[in-house]
PDB file of N, CA and C in Angstrom:
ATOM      1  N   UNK A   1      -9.454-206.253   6.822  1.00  0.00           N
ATOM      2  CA  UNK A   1     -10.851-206.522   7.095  1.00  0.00           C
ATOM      3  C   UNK A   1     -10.973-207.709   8.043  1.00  0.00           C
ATOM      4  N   UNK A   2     -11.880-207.789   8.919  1.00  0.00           N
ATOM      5  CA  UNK A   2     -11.980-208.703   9.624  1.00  0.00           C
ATOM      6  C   UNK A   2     -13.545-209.472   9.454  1.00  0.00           C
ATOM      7  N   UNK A   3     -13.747-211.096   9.691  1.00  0.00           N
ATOM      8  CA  UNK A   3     -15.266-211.348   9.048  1.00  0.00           C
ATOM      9  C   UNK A   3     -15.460-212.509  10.530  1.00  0.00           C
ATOM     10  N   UNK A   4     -16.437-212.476  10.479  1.00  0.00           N
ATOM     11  CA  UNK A   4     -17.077-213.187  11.606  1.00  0.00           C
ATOM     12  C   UNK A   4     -18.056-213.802  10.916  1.00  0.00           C
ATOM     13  N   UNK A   5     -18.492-215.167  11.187  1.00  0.00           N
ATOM     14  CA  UNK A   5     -19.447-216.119  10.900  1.00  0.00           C
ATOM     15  C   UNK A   5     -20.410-216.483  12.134  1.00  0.00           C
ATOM     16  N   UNK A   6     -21.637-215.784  11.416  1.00  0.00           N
ATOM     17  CA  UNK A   6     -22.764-216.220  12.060  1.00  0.00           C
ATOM     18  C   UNK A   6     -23.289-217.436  12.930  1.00  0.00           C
ATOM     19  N   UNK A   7     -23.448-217.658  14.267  1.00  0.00           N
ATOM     20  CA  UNK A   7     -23.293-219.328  14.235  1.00  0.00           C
ATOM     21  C   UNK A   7     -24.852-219.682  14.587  1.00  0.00           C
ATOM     22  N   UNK A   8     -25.799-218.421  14.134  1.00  0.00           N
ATOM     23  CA  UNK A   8     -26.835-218.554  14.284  1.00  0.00           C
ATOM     24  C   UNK A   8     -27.602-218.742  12.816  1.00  0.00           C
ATOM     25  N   UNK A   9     -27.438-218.182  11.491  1.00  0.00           N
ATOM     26  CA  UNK A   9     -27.536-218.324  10.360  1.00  0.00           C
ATOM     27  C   UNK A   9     -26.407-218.722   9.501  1.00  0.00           C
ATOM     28  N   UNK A  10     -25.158-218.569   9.674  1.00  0.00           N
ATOM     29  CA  UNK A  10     -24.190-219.149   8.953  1.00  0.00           C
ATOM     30  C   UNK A  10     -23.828-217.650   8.388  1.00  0.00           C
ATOM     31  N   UNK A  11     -24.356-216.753   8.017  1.00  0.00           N
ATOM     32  CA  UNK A  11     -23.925-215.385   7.176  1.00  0.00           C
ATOM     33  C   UNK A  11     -22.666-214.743   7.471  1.00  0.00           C
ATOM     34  N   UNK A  12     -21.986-214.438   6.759  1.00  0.00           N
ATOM     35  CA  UNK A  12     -20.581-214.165   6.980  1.00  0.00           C
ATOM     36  C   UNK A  12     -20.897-212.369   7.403  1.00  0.00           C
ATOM     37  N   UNK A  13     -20.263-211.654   8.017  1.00  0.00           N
ATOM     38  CA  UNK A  13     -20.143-210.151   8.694  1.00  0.00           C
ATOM     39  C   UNK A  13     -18.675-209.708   8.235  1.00  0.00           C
ATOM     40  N   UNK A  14     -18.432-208.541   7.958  1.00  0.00           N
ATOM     41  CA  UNK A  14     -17.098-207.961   7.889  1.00  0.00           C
ATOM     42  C   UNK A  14     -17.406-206.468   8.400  1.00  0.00           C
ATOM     43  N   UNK A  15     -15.915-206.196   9.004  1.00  0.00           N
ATOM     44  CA  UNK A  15     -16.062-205.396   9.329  1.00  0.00           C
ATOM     45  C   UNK A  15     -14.383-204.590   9.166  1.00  0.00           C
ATOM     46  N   UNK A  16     -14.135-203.321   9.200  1.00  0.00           N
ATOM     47  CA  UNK A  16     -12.333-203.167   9.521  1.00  0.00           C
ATOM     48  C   UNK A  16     -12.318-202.933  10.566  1.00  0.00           C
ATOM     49  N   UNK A  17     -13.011-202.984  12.113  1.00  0.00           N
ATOM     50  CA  UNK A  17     -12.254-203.130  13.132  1.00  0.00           C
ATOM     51  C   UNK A  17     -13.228-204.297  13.699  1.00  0.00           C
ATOM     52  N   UNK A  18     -12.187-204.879  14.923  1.00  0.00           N
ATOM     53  CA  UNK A  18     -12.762-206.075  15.152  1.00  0.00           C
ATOM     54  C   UNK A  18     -13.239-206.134  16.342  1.00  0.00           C
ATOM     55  N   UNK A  19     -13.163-205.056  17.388  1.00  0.00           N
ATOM     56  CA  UNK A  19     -13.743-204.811  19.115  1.00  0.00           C
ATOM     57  C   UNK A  19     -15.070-204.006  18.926  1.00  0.00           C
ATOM     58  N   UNK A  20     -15.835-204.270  19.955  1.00  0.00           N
ATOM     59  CA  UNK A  20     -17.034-203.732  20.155  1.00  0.00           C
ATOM     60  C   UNK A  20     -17.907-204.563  19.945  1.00  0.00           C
ATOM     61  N   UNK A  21     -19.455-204.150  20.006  1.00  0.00           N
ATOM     62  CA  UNK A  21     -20.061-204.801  19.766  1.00  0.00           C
ATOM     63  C   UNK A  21     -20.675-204.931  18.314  1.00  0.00           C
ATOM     64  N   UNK A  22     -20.704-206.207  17.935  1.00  0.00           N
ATOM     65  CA  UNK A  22     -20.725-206.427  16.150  1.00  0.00           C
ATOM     66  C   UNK A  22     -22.006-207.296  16.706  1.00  0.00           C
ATOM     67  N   UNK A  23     -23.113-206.948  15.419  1.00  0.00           N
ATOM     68  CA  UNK A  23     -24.137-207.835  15.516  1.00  0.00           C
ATOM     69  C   UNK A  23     -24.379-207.971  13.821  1.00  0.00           C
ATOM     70  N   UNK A  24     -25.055-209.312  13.773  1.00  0.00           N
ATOM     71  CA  UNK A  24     -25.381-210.165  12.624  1.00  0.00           C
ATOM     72  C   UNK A  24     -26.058-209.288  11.360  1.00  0.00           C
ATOM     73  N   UNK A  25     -26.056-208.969  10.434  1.00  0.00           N
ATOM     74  CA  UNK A  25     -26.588-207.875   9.545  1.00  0.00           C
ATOM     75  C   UNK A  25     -27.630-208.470   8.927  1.00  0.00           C
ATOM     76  N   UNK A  26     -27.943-210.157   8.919  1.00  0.00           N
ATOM     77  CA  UNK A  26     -28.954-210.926   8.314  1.00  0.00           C
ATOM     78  C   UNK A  26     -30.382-211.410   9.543  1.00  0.00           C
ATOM     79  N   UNK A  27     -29.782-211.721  10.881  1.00  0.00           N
ATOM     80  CA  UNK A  27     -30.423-212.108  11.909  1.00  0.00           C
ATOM     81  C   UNK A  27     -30.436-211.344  12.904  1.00  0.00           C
ATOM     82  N   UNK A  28     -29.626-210.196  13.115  1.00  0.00           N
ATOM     83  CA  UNK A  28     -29.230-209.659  14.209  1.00  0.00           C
ATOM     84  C   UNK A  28     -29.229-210.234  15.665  1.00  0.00           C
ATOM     85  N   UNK A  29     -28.646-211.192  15.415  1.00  0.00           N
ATOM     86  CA  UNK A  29     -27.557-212.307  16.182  1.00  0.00           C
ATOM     87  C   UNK A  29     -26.340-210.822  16.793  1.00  0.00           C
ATOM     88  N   UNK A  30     -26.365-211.118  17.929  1.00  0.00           N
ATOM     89  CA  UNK A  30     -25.085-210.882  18.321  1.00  0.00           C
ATOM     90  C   UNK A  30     -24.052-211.777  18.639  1.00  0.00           C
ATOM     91  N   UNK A  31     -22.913-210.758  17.765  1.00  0.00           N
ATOM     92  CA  UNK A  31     -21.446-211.816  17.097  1.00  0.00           C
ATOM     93  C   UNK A  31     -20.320-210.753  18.418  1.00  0.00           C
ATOM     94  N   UNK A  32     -20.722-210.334  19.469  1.00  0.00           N
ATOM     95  CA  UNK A  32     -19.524-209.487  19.913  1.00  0.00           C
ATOM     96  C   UNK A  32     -18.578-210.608  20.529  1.00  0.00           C
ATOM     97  N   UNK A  33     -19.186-212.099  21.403  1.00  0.00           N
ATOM     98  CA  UNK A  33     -18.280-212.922  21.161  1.00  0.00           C
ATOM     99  C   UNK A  33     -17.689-214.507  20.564  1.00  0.00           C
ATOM    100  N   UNK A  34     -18.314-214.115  19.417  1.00  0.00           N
ATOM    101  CA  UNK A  34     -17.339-214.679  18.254  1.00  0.00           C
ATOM    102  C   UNK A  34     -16.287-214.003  17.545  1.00  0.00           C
ATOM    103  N   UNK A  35     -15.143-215.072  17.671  1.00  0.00           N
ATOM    104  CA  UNK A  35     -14.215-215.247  17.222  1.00  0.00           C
ATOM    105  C   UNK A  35     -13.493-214.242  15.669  1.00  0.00           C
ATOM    106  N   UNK A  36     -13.096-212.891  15.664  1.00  0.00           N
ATOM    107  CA  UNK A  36     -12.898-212.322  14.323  1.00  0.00           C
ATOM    108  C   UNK A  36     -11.905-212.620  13.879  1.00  0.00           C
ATOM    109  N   UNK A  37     -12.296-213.151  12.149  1.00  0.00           N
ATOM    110  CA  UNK A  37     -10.714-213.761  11.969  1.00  0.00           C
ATOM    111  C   UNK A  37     -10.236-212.861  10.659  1.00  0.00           C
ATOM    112  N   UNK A  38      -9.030-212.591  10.264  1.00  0.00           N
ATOM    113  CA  UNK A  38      -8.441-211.568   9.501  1.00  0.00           C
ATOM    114  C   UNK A  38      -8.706-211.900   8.266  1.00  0.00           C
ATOM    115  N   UNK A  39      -9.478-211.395   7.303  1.00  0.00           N
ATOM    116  CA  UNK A  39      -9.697-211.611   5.575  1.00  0.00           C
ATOM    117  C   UNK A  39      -8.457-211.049   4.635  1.00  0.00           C
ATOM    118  N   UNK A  40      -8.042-210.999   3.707  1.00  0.00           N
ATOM    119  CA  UNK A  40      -7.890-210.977   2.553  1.00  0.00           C
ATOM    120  C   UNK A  40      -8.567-210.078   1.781  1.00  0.00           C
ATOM    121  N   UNK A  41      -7.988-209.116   1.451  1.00  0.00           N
ATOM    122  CA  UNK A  41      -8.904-207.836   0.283  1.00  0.00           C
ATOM    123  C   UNK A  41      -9.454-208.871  -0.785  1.00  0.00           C
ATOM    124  N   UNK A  42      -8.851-209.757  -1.702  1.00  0.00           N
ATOM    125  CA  UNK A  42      -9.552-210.578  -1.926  1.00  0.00           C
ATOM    126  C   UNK A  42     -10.954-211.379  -1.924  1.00  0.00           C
ATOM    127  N   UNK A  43     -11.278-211.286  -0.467  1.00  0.00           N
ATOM    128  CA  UNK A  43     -12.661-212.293  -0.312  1.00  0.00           C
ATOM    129  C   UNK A  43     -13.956-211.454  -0.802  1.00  0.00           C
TER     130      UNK A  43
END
């Protein structure tokens, strides 16, 4: 899984792939370039 942090609300995004365009699911902020960093099945 990959999660991206909002740097417009702070809300965390996940997703399992990490290209394209990803937008914010709380603000709809677009996150296509921020930084996706690899999660943990865990989180």
């Amino acid at each position: 899984m990959y999660k991206k942090k909002c740097p417009d609300c702070n809300g965390s995004s996940y997703s399992s792939y990490s290209k394209g365009q990803w937008t914010c699911p709380y603000c709809e902020e677009d996150l296509t370039d921020v930084e996706a960093v690899m999660t943990d099945d865990n989180e």
